[in-house]
PDB file of N, CA and C in Angstrom:
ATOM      1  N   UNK A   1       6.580   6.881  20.078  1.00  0.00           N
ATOM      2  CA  UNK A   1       5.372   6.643  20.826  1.00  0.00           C
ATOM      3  C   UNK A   1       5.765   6.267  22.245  1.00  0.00           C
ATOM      4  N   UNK A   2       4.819   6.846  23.115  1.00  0.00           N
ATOM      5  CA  UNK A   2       5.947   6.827  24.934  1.00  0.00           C
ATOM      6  C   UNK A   2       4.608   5.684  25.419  1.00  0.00           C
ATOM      7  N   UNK A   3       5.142   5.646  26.531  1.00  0.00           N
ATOM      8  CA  UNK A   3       4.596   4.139  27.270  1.00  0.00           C
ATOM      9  C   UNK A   3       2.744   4.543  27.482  1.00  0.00           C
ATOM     10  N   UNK A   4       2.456   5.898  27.374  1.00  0.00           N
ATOM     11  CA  UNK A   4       0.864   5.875  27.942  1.00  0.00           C
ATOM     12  C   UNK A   4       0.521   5.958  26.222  1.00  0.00           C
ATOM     13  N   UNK A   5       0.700   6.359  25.436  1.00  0.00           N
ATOM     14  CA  UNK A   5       0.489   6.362  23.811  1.00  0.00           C
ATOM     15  C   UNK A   5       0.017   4.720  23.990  1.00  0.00           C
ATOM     16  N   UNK A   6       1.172   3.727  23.956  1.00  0.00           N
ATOM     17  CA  UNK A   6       0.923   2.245  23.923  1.00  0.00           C
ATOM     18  C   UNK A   6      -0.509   1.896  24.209  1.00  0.00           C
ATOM     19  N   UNK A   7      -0.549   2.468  25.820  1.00  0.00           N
ATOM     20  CA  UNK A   7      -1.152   2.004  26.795  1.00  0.00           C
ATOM     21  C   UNK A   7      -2.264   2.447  26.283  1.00  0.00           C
ATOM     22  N   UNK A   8      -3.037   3.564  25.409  1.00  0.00           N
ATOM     23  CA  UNK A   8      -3.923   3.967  24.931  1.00  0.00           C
ATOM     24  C   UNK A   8      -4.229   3.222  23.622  1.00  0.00           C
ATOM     25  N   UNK A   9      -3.279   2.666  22.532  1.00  0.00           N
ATOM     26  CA  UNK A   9      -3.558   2.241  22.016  1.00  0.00           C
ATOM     27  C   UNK A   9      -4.069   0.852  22.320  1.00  0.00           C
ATOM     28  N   UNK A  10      -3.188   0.190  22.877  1.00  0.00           N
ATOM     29  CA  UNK A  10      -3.298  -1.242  23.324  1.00  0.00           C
ATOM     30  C   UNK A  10      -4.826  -1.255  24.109  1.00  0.00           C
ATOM     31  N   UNK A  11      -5.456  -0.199  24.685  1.00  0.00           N
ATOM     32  CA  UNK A  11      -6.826  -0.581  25.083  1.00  0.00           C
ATOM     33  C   UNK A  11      -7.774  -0.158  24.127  1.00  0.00           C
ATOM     34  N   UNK A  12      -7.216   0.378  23.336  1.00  0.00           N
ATOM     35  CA  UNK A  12      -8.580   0.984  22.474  1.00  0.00           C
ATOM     36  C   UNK A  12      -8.951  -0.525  21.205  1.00  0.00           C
ATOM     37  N   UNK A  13      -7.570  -0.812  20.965  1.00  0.00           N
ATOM     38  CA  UNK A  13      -7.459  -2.346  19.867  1.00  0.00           C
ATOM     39  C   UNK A  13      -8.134  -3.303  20.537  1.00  0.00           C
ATOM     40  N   UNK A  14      -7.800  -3.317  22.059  1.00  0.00           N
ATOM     41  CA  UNK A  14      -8.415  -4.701  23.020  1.00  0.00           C
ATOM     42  C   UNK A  14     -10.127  -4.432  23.037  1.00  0.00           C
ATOM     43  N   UNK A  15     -10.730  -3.115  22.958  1.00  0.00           N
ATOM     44  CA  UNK A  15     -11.936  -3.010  23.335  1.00  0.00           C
ATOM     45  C   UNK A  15     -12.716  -2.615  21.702  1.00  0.00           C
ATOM     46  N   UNK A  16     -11.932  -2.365  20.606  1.00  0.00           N
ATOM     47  CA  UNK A  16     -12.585  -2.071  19.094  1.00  0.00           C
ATOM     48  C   UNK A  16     -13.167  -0.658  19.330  1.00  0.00           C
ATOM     49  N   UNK A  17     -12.391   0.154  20.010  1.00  0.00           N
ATOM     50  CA  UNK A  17     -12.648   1.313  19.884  1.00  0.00           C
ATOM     51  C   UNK A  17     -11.902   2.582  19.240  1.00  0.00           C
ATOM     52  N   UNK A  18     -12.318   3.930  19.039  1.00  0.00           N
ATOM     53  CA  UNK A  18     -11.269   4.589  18.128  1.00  0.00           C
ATOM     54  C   UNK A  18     -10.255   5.657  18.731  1.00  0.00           C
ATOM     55  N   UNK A  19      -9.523   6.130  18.393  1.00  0.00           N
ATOM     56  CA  UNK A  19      -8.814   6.975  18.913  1.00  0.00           C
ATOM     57  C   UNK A  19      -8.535   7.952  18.451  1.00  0.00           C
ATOM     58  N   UNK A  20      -9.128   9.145  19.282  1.00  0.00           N
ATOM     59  CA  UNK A  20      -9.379  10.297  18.375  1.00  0.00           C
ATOM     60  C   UNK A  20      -7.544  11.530  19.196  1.00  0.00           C
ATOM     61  N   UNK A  21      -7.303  11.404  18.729  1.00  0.00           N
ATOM     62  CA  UNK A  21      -6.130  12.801  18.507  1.00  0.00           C
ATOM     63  C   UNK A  21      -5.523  13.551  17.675  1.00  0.00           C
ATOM     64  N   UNK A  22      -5.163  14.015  17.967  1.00  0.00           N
ATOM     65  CA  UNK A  22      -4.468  15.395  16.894  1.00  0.00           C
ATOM     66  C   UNK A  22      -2.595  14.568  16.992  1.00  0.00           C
ATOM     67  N   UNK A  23      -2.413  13.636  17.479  1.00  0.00           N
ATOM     68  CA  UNK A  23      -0.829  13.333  17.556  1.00  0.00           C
ATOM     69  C   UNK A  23      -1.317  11.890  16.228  1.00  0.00           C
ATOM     70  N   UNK A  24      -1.295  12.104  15.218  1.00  0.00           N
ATOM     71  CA  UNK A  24      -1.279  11.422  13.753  1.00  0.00           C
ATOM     72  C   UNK A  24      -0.501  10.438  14.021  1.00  0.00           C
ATOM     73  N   UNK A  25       0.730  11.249  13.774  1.00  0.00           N
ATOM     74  CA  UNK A  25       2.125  10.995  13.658  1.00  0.00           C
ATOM     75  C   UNK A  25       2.598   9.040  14.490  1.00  0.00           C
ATOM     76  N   UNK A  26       2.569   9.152  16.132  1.00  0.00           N
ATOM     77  CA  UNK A  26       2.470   8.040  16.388  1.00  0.00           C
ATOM     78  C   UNK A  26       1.845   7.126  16.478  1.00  0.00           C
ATOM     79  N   UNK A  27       0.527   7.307  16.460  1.00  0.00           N
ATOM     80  CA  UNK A  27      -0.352   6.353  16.194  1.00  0.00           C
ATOM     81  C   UNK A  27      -0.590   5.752  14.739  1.00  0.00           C
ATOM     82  N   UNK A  28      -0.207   6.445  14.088  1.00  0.00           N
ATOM     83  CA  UNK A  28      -0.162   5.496  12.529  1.00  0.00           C
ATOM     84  C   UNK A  28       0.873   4.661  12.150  1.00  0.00           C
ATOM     85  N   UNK A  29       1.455   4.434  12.842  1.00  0.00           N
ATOM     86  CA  UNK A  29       2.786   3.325  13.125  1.00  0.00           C
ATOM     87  C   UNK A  29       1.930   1.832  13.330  1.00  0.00           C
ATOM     88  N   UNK A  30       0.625   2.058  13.988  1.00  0.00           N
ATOM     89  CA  UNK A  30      -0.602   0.683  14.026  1.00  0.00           C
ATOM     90  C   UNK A  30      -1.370   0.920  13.009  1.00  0.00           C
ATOM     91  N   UNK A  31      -0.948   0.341  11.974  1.00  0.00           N
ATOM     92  CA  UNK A  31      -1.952   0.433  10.626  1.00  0.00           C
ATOM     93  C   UNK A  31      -3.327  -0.232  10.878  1.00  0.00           C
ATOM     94  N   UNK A  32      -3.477  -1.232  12.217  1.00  0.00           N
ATOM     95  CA  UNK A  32      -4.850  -2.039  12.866  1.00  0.00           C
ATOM     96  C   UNK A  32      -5.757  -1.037  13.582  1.00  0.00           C
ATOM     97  N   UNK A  33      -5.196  -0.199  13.879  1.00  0.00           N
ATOM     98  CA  UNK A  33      -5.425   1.189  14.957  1.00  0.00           C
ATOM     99  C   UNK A  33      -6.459   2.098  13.922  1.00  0.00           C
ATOM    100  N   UNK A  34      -7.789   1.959  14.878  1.00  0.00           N
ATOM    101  CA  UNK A  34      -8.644   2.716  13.845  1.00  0.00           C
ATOM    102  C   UNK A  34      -8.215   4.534  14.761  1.00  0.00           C
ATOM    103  N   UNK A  35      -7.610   5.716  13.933  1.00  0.00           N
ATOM    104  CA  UNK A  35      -7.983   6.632  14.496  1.00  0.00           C
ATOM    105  C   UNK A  35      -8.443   7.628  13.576  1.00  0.00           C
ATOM    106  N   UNK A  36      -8.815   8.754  14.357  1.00  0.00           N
ATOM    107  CA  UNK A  36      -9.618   9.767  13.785  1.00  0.00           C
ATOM    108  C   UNK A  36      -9.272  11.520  14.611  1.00  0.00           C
ATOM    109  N   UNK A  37      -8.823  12.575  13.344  1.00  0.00           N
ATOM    110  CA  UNK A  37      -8.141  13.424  14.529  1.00  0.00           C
ATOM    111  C   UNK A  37      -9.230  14.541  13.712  1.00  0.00           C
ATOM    112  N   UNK A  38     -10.466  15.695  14.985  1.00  0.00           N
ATOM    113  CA  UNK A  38     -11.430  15.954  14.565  1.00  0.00           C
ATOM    114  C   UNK A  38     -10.915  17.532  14.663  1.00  0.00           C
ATOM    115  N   UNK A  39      -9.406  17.944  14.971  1.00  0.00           N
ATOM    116  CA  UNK A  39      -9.196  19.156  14.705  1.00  0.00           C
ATOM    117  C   UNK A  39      -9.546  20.058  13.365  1.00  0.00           C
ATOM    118  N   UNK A  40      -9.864  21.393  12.926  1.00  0.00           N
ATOM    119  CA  UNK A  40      -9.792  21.951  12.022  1.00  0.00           C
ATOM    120  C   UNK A  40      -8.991  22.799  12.049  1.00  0.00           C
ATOM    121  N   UNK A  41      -8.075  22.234  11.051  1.00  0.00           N
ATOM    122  CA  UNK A  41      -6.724  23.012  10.744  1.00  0.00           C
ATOM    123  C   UNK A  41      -6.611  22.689   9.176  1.00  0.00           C
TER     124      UNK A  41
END
């Protein structure tokens, strides 16, 4: 996870908001981290 990943997470946790991407992978390393990835694949 690179320094703007953080920086995205760390504001989305500070404000209780979600984070929607298709990159799974590093963001589920924050099991507190609500995200949601709305690709269809």
């Amino acid at each position: 996870m690179g320094v703007a990943d953080m920086q995205i997470a760390a504001i989305a946790m500070a404000n209780s908001l979600i984070v929607v991407t298709h990159d799974l992978r590093g963001f589920l390393r924050l099991p507190e981290l609500p995200i949601e990835d709305w690709t269809n694949e």
